[in-house]
Every structure is written in C-alpha cells, then in structure tokens.
C-alpha atoms as a PDB file:
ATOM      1  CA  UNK A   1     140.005  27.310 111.434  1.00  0.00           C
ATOM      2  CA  UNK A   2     138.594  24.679 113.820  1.00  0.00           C
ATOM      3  CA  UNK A   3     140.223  21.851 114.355  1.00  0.00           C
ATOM      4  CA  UNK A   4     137.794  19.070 114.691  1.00  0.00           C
ATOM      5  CA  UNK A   5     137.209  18.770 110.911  1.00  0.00           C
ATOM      6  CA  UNK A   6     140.843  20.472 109.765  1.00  0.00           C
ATOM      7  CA  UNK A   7     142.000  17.322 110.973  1.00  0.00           C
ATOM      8  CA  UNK A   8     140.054  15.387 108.330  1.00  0.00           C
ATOM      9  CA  UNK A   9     141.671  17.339 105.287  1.00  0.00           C
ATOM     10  CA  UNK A  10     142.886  14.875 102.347  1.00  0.00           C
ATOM     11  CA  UNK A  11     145.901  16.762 101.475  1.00  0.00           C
ATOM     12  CA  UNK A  12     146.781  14.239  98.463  1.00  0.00           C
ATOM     13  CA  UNK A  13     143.620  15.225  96.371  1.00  0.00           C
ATOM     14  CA  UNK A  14     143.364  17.080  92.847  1.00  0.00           C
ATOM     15  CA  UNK A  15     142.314  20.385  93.871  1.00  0.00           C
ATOM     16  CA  UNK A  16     142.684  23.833  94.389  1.00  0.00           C
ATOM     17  CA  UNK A  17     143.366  24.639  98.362  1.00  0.00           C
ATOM     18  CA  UNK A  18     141.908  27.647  99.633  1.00  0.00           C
ATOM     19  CA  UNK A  19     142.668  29.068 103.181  1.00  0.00           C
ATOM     20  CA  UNK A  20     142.685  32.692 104.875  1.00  0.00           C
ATOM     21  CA  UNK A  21     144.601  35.339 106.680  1.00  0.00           C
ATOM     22  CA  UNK A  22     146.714  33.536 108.962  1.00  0.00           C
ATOM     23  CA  UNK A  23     146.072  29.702 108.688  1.00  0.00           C
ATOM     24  CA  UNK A  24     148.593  29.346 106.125  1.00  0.00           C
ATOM     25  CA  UNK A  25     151.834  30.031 108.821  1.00  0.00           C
ATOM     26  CA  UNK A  26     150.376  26.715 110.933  1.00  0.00           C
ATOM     27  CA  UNK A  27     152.222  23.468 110.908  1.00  0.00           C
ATOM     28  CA  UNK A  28     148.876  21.662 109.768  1.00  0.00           C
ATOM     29  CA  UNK A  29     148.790  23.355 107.189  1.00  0.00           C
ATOM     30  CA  UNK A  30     150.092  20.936 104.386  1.00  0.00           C
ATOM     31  CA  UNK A  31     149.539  22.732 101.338  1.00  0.00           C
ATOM     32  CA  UNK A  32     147.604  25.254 100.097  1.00  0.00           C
ATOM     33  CA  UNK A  33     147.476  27.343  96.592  1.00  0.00           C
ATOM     34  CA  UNK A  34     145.520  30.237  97.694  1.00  0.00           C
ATOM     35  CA  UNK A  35     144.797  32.410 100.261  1.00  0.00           C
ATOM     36  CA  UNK A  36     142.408  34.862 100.965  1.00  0.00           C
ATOM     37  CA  UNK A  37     143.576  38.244 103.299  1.00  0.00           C
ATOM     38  CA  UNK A  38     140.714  40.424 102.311  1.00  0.00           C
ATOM     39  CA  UNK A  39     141.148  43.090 105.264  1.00  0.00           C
ATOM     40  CA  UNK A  40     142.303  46.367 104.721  1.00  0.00           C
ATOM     41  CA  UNK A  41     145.650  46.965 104.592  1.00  0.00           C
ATOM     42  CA  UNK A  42     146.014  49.071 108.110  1.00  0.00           C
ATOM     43  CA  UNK A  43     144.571  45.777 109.401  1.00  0.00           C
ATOM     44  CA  UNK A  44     146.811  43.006 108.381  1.00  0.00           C
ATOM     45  CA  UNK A  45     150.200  44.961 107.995  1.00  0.00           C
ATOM     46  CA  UNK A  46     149.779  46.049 111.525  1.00  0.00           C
ATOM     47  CA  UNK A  47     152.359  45.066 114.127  1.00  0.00           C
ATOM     48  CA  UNK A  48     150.399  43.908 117.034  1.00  0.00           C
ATOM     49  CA  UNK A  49     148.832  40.565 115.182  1.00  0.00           C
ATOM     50  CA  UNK A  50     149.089  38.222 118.254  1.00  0.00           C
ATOM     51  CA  UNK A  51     148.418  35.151 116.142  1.00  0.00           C
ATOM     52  CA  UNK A  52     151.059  35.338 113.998  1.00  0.00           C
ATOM     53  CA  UNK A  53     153.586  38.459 114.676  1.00  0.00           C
ATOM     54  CA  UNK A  54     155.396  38.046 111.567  1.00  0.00           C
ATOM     55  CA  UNK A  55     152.124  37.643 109.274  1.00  0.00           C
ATOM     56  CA  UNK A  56     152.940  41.466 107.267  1.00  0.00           C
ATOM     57  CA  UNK A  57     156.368  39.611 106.401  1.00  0.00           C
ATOM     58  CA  UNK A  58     154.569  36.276 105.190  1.00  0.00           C
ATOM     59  CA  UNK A  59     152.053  38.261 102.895  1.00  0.00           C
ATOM     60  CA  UNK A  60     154.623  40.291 101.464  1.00  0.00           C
ATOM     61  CA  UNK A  61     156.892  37.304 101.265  1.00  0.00           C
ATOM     62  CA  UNK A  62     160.165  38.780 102.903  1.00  0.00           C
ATOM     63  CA  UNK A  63     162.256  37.485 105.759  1.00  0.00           C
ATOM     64  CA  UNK A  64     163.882  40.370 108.125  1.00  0.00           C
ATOM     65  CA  UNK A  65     163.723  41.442 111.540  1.00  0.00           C
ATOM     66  CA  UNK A  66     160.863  39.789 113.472  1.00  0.00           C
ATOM     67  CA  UNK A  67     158.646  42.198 114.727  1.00  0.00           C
ATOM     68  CA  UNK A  68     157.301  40.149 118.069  1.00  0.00           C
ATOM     69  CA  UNK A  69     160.990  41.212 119.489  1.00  0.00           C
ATOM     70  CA  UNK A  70     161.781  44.096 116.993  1.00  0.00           C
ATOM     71  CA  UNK A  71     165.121  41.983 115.847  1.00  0.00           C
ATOM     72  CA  UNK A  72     166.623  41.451 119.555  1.00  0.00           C
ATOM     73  CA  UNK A  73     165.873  37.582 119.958  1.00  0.00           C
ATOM     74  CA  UNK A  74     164.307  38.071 122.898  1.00  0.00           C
ATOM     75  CA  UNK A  75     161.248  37.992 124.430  1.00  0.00           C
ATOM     76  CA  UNK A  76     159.287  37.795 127.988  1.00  0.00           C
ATOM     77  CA  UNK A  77     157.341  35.084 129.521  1.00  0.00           C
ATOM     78  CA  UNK A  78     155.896  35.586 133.353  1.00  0.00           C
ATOM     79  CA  UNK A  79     158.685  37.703 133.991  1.00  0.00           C
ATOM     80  CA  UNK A  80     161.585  35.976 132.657  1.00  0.00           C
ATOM     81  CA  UNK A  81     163.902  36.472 129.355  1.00  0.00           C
ATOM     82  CA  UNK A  82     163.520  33.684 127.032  1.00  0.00           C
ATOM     83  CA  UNK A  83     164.169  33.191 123.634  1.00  0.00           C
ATOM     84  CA  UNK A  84     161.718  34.811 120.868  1.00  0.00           C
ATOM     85  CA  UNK A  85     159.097  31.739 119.979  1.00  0.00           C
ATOM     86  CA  UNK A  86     158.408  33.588 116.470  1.00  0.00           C
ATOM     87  CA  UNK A  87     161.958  33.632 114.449  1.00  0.00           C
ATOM     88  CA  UNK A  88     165.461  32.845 114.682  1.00  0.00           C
ATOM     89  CA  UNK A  89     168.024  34.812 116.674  1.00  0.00           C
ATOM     90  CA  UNK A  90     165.620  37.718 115.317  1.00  0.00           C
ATOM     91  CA  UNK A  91     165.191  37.327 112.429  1.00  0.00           C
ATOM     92  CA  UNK A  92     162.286  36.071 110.784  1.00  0.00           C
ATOM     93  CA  UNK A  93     162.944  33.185 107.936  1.00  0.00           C
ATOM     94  CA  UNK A  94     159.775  33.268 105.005  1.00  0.00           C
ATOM     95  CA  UNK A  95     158.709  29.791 104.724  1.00  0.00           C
ATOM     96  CA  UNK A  96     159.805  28.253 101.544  1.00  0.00           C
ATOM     97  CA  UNK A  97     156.169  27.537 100.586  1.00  0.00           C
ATOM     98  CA  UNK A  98     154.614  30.907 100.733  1.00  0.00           C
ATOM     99  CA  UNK A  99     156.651  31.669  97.037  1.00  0.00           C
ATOM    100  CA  UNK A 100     154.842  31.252  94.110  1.00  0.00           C
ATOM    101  CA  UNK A 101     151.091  31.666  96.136  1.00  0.00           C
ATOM    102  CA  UNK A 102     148.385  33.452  95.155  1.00  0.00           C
ATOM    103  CA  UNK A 103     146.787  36.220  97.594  1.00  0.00           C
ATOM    104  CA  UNK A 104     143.349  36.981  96.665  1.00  0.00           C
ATOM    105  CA  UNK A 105     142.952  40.952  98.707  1.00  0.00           C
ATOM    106  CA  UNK A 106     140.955  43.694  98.760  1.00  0.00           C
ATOM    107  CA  UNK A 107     143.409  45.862  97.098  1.00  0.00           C
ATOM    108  CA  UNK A 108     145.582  45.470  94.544  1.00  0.00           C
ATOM    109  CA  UNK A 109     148.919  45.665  96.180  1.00  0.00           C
ATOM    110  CA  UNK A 110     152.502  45.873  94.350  1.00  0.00           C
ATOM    111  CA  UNK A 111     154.569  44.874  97.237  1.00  0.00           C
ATOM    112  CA  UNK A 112     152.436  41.591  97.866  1.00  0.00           C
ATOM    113  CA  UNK A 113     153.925  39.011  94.996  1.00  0.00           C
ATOM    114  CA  UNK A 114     150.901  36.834  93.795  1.00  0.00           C
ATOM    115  CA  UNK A 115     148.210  39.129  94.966  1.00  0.00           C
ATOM    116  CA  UNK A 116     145.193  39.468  93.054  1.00  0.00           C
ATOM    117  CA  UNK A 117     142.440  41.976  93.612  1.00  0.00           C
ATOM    118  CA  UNK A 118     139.339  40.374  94.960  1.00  0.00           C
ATOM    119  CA  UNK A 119     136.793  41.009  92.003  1.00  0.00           C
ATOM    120  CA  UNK A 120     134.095  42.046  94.691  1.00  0.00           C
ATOM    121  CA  UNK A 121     132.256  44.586  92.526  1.00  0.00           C
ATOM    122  CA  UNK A 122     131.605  41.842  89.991  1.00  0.00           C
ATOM    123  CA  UNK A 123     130.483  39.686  92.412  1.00  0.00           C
ATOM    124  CA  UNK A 124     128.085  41.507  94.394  1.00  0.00           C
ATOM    125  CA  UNK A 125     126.960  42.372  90.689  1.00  0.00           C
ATOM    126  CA  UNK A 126     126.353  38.818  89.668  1.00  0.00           C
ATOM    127  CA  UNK A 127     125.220  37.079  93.002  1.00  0.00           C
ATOM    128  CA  UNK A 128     123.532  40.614  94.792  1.00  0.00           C
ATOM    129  CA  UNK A 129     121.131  41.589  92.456  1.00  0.00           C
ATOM    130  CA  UNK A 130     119.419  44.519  94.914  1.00  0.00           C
ATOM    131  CA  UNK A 131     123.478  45.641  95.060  1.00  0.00           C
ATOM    132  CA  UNK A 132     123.495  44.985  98.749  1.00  0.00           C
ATOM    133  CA  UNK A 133     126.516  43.139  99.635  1.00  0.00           C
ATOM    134  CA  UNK A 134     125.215  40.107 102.232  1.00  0.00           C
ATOM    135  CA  UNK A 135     128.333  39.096 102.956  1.00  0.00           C
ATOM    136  CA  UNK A 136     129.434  38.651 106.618  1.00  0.00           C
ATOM    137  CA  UNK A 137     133.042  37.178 106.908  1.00  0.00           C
ATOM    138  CA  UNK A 138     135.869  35.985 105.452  1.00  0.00           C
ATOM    139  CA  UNK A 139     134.375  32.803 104.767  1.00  0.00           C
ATOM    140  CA  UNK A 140     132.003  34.043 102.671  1.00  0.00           C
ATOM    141  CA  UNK A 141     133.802  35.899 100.328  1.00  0.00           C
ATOM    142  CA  UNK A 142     135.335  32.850  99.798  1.00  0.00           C
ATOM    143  CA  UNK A 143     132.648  31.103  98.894  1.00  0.00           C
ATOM    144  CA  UNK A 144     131.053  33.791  96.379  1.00  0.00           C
ATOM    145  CA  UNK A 145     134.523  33.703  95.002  1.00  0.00           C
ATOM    146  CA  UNK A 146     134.145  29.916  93.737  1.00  0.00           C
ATOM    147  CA  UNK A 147     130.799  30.301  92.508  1.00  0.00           C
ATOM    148  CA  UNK A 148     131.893  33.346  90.676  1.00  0.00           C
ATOM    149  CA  UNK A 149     135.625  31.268  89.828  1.00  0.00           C
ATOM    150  CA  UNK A 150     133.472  28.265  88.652  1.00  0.00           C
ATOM    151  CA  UNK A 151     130.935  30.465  86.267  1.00  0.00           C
ATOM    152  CA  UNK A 152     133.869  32.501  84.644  1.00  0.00           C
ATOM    153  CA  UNK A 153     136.139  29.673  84.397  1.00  0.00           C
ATOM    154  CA  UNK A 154     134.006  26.418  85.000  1.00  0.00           C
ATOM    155  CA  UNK A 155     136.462  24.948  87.431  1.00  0.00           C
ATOM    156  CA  UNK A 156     134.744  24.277  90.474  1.00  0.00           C
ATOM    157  CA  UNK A 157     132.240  21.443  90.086  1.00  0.00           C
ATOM    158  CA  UNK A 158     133.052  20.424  93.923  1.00  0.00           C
ATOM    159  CA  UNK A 159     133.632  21.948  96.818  1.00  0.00           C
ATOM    160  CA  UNK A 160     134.422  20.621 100.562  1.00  0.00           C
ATOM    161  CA  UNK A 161     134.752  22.787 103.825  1.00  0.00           C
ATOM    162  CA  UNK A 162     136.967  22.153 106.367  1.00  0.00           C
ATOM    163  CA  UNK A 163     137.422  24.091 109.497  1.00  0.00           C
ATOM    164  CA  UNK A 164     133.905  26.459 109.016  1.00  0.00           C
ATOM    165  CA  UNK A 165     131.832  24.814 112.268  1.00  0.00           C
ATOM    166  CA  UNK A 166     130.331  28.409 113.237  1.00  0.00           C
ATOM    167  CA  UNK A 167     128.976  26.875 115.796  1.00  0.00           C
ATOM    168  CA  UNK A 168     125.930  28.382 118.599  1.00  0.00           C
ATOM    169  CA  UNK A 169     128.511  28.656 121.157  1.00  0.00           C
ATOM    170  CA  UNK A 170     131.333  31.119 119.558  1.00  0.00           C
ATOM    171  CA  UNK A 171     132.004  34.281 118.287  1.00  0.00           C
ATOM    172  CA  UNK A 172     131.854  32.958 114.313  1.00  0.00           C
ATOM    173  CA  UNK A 173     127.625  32.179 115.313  1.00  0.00           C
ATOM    174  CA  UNK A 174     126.497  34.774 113.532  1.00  0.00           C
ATOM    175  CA  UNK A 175     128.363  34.178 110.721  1.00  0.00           C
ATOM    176  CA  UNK A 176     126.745  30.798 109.978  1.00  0.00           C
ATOM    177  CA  UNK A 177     123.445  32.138 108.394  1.00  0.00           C
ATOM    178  CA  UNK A 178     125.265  34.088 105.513  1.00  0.00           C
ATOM    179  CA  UNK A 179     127.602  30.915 105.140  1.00  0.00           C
ATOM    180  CA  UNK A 180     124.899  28.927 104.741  1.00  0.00           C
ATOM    181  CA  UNK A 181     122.857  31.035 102.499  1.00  0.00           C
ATOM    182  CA  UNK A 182     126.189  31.039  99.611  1.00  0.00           C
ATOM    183  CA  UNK A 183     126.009  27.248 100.641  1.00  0.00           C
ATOM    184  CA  UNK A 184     122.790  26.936  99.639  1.00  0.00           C
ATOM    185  CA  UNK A 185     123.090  29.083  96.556  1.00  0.00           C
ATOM    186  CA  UNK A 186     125.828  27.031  95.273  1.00  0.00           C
ATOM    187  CA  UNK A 187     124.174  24.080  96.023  1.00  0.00           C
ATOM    188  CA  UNK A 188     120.956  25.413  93.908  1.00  0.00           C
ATOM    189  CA  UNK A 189     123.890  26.061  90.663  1.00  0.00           C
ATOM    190  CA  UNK A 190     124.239  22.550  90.848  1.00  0.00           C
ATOM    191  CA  UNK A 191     127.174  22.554  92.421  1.00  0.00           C
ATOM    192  CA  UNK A 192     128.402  19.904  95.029  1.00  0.00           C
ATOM    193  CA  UNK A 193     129.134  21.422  98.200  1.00  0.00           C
ATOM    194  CA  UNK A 194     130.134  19.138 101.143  1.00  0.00           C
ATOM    195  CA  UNK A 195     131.298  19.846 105.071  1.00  0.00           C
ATOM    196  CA  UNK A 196     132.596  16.178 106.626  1.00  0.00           C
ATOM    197  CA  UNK A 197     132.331  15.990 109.934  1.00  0.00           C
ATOM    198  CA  UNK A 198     130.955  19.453 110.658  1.00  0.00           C
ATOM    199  CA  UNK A 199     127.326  20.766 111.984  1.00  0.00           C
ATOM    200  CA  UNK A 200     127.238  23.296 109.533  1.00  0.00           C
ATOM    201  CA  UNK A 201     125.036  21.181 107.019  1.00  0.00           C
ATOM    202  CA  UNK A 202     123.131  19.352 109.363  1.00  0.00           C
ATOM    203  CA  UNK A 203     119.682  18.670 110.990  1.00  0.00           C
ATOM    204  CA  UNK A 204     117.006  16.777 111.593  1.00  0.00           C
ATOM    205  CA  UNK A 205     113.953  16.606 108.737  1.00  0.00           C
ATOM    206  CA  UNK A 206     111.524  18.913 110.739  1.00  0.00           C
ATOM    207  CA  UNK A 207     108.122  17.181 110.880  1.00  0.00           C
ATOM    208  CA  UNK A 208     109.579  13.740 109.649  1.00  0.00           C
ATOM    209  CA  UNK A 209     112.056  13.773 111.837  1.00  0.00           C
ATOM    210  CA  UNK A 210     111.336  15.938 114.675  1.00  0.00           C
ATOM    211  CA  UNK A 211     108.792  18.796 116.186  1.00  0.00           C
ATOM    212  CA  UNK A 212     111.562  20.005 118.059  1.00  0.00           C
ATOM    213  CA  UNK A 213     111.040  23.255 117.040  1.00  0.00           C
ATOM    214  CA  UNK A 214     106.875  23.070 117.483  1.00  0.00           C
ATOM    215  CA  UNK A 215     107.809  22.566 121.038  1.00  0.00           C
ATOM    216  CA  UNK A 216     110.328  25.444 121.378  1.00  0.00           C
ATOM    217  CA  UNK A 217     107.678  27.908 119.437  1.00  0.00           C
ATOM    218  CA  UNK A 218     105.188  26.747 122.284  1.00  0.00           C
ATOM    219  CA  UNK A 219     107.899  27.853 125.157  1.00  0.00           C
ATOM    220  CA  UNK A 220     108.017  31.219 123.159  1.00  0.00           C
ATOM    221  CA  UNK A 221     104.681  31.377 123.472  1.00  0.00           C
ATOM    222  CA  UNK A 222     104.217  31.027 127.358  1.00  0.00           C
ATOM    223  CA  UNK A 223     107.091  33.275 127.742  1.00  0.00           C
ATOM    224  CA  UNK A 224     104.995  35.822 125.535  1.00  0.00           C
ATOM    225  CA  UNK A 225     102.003  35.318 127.746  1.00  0.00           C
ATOM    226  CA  UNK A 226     103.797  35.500 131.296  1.00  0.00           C
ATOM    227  CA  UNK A 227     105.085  38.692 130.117  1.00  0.00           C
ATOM    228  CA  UNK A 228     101.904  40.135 129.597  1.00  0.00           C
ATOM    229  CA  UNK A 229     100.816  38.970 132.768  1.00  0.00           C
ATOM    230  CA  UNK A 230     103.539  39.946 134.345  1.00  0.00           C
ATOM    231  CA  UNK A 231     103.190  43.669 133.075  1.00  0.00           C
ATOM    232  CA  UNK A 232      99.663  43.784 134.444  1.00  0.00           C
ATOM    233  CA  UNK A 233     100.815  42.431 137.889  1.00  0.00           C
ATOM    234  CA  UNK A 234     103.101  45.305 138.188  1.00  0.00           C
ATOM    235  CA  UNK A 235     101.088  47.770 137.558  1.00  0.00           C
ATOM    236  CA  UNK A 236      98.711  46.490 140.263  1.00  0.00           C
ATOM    237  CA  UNK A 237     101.986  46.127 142.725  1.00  0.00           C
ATOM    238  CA  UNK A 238     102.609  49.624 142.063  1.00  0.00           C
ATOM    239  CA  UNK A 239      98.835  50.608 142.763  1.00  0.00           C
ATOM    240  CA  UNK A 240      99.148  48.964 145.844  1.00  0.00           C
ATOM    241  CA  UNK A 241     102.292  50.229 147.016  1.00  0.00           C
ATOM    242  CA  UNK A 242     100.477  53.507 146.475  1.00  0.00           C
ATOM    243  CA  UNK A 243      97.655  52.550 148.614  1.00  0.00           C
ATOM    244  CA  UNK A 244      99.973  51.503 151.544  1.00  0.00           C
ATOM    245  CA  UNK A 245     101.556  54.681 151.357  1.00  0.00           C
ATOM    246  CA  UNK A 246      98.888  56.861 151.656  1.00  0.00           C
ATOM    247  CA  UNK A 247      97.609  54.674 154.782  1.00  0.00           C
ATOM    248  CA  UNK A 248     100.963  54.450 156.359  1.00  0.00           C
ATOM    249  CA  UNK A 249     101.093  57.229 158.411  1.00  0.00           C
ATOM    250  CA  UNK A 250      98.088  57.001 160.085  1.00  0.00           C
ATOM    251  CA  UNK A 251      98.575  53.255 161.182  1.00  0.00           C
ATOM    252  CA  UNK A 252      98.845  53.762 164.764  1.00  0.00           C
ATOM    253  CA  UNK A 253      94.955  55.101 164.639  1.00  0.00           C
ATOM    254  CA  UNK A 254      92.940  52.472 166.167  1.00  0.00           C
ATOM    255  CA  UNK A 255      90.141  52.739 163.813  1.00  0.00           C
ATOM    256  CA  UNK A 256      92.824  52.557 160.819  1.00  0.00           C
ATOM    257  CA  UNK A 257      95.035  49.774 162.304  1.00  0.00           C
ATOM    258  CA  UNK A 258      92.551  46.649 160.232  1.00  0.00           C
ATOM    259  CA  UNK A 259      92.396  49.051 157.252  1.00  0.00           C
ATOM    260  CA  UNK A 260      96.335  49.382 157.118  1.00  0.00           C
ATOM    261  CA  UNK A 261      96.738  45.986 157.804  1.00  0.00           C
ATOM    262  CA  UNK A 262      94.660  44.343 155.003  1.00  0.00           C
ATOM    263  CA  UNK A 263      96.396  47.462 152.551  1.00  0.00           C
ATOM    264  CA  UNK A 264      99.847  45.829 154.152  1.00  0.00           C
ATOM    265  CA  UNK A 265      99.161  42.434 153.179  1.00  0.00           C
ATOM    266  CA  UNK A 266      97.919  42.990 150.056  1.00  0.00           C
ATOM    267  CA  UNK A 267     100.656  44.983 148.585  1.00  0.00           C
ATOM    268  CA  UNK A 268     103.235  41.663 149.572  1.00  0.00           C
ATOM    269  CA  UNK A 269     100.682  39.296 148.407  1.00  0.00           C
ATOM    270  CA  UNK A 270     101.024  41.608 144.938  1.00  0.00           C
ATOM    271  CA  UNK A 271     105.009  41.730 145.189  1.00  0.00           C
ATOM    272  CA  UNK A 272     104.982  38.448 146.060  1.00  0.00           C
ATOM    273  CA  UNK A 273     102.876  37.429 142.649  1.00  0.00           C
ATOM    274  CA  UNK A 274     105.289  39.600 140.729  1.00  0.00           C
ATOM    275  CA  UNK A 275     108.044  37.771 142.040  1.00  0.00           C
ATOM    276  CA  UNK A 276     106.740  34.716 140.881  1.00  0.00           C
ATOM    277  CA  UNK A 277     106.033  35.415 137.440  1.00  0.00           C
ATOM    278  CA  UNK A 278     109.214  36.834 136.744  1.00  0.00           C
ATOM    279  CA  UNK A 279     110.924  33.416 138.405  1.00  0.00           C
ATOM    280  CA  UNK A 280     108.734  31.167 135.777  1.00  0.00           C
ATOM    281  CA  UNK A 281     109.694  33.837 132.780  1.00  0.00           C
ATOM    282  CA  UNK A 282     112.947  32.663 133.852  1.00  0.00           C
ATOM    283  CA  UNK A 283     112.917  29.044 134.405  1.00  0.00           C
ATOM    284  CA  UNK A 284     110.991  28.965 131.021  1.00  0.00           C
ATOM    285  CA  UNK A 285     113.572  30.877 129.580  1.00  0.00           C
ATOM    286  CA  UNK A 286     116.053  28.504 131.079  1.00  0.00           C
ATOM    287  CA  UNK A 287     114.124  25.750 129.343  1.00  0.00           C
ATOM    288  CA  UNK A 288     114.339  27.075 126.389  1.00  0.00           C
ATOM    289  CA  UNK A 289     118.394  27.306 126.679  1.00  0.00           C
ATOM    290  CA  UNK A 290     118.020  23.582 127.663  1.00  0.00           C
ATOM    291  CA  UNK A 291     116.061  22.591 124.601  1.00  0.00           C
ATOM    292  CA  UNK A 292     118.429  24.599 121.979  1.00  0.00           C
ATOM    293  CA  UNK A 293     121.315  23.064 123.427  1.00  0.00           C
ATOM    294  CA  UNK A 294     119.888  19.186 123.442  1.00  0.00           C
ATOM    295  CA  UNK A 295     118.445  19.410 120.231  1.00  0.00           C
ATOM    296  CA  UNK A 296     119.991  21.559 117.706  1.00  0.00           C
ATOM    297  CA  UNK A 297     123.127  20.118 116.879  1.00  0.00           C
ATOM    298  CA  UNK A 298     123.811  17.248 119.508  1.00  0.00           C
ATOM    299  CA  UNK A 299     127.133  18.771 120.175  1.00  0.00           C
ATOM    300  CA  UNK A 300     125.750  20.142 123.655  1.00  0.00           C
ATOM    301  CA  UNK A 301     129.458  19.795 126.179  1.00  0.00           C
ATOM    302  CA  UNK A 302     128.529  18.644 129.359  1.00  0.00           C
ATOM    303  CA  UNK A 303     129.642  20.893 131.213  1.00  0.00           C
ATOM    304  CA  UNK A 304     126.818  23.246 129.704  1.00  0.00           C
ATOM    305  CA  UNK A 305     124.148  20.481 130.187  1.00  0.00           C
ATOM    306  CA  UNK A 306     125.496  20.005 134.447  1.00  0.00           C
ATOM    307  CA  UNK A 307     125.587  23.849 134.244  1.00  0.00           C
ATOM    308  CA  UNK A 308     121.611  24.570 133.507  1.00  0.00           C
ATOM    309  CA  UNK A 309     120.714  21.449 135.387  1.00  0.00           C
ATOM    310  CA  UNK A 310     122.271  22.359 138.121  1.00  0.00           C
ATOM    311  CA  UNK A 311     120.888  26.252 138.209  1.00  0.00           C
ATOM    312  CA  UNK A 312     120.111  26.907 141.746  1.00  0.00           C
ATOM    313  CA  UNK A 313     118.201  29.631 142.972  1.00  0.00           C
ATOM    314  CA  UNK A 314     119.026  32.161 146.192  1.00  0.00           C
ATOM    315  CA  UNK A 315     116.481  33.961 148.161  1.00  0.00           C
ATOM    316  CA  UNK A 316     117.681  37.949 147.323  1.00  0.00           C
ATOM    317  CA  UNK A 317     119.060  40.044 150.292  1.00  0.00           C
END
C-alpha cells in the first residue's frame, strides 16, 4: 500500500478496516478487521515470499519455526552471519492481533481460522452482467466485495481508500482503469466513495478547466502524419540506394562520373530526409511524454522533468 495517503488513515473511526495479503504484518498497520488474500493457495503458502517470510504462518494463524532461516536464528547479510530480522531465536511469534480476523480467499480453507470464501461467482453475477469478470487486482475485488457487502447487508454507505495511488509511473498503472471503473459504479449506487490525498479521483474539468488533452490529440496527430511521411521517404531512400548501386561500378567511366555523382548525392540527400523525420517523430514523441507528465496529475518528480529536458542527442557512429 503506498504510503503517502496510508499515512492519513483515521484509525479511531466507526468502521470496518479492510486491507490485503501482506499489509496486515506492518507496524502501521493499527487495526484492521479484514483482510483480503485472494491468490491461490500455491501462491501465498509458498516459502520464498520476500515481503513477509513468515506470511503462510500469519494466514493460518500459527507461530513455529520461521521459514526465512528454516528455525536456525540465523541469517546472511553481505556476507556476514547476523541474527534472523523475521522471528525470535527462530521461531516465529503470531501477532496477538491476527486472532479473531476474518480472511476473505479464494478458497474455502479449513486450516485458515476466520477465512471466508470470496463469493466471486455471485459477484461477477450481480455486477458482470455479459459474465466476463473485469476485474484486474486485488484492489478490485475488494471493491466489488463492498458493493456486493453493502446490497446484501446494507452496511456500507461510505467508503474511503487509502494506499490505492496506481499511479502512471508504477507497476499498479494498469490497474487504475478497472479501479476506477468499480469506483465509479459505486459512486453511481449512491454510494460515497472518497480517496484523501490521492490522484486516483482527480482531474481537471476538461473544456472548463483545461484543453490539455485537445493539445495532446493534436501531437498524436502530427506524429500520425510524420509517419506517413516518413514511410514514403523510405521507400524513395531505398529506390535510390538502388539507383546508386546499379551506377556504382561503372563510376570511374568518364562519361558516367556526373551521372554517378548526382545518383550519389541524391541517395544522402534521401537518407538524410529520412533521418530527419524519424528525429521529429521522436522529439514529438518526447513532447508528448513532457505534456502527460506536466499535466495529468501534477505529481511529475523532478528528476523526470530535468530528465526529458535535458535529452541530448549524439551524432550515430
């Protein structure tokens, strides 16, 4: 979960605190009353979970022998034998506030106190009427949980995100589209849905606002159009290499010598054209990166921004 808007969490208010897979073992996490582990089971009872070792313990809610170092204690960092940073003289101590927690899962499993099978054929039935699941992470699952939660039970009137940014710039970007769609739907069911702090439910009004995205539908455009230009100067480029070819070996003729040079000049004068267009394809392109990253959620990082400003070009070798 990210932290710039975990941070906000009111952990004093009347609800019902959902979370997922791991987050639950963190420190920052105060409280919470369910979680959601909805991968199979290969996935998160396997023994080589680098962000929490011990997470197959948690979910079944056991203490034993930690599996980071297999009981011993011991571990190894750049070289050296240090203490295990995941349990206690190997063994592995089950936080007192994992008892008594619900696990929502894809499978109903009897060695998993609390866990509850994920009602997912219900719920694509209810909120995927063409029986196509659009569901796309964790996160959403979640979400279609609620709404279904809140029409069975009517419990949910409000709901606020923490920790779901998605944003451009990591690997949870393509996840944003189907989070915002369940958003949106529960939004439309009159329910409140809220994200403080986050870019996730934010923009400018487009035409009141802004034309940003006129003006990035025009790049598109000249990028369309260079292409097609560029296509047409290959073509001749290649015609011309042809040309040159054919003339080459008889360049040391006299009579040929003005022929092969005007062939030889226009072939580079083609290359040379191609060249070009493919360099302002690119810088348009570039422009383009520019734009998206100034204008669509005003989160750009500087370093990003002194990055494509700072794009130099070389002359190839």
């Amino acid at each position: 979960m990210n932290p710039k808007t975990r941070n906000l969490i009111n952990w004093e208010e009347d609800a019902d605190y959902f979370t997922l897979n791991e987050a639950a073992e963190n420190e920052w996490m105060k409280r919470w009353d369910i979680l959601f582990q909805i991968h199979p089971r290969f996935d998160w009872e396997r023994n080589n979970n680098f962000a929490s070792p011990n997470h197959p313990l948690f979910i079944k809610e056991q203490s034993g022998d930690c599996i980071f170092c297999a009981g011993t204690g011991k571990a190894t960092k750049d070289g050296q034998e240090v203490d295990c940073p995941w349990c206690e003289a190997g063994q592995y101590i089950l936080p007192e506030h994992r008892k008594g927690k619900i696990i929502i899962m894809q499978d109903q499993n009897d060695d998993v106190p609390g866990c509850q099978r994920l009602p997912i054929e219900d719920m694509i039935k209810t909120y995927c009427k063409d029986g196509k699941p659009y569901l796309t992470s964790t996160f959403s699952h979640m979400m279609v949980f609620a709404l279904y939660a809140s029409m069975e039970n009517y419990r949910y009137s409000d709901i606020t995100l923490y920790g779901f940014e998605m944003e451009s710039d990591t690997e949870y970007a393509h996840q944003r589209a189907c989070a915002e769609y369940w958003i949106g739907y529960g939004r439309a069911l009159g329910i409140k849905i809220e994200a403080p702090g986050a870019k996730i439910l934010t923009g400018q009004h487009y035409a009141y606002e802004t034309s940003a995205q006129g003006e990035r539908t025009r790049l598109e455009l000249r990028i369309n159009h260079l292409k097609a230009q560029l296509r047409n100067a290959e073509a001749e480029a290649i015609k011309s290499e042809g040309a040159l070819n054919a003339i080459t070996p008889f360049k040391g003729i006299p009579e040929v010598t003005p022929a092969f040079d005007l062939h030889f000049d226009e072939h580079f004068r083609r290359k040379g054209f191609v060249s070009f267009l493919r360099g302002a394809i690119q810088e348009t392109e570039n422009t383009i990166r520019m734009h998206d990253a100034y204008n669509a959620d005003g989160n750009e990082r500087p370093s990003d921004a002194a990055q494509m400003l700072g794009l130099t070009y070389e002359l190839g070798g």
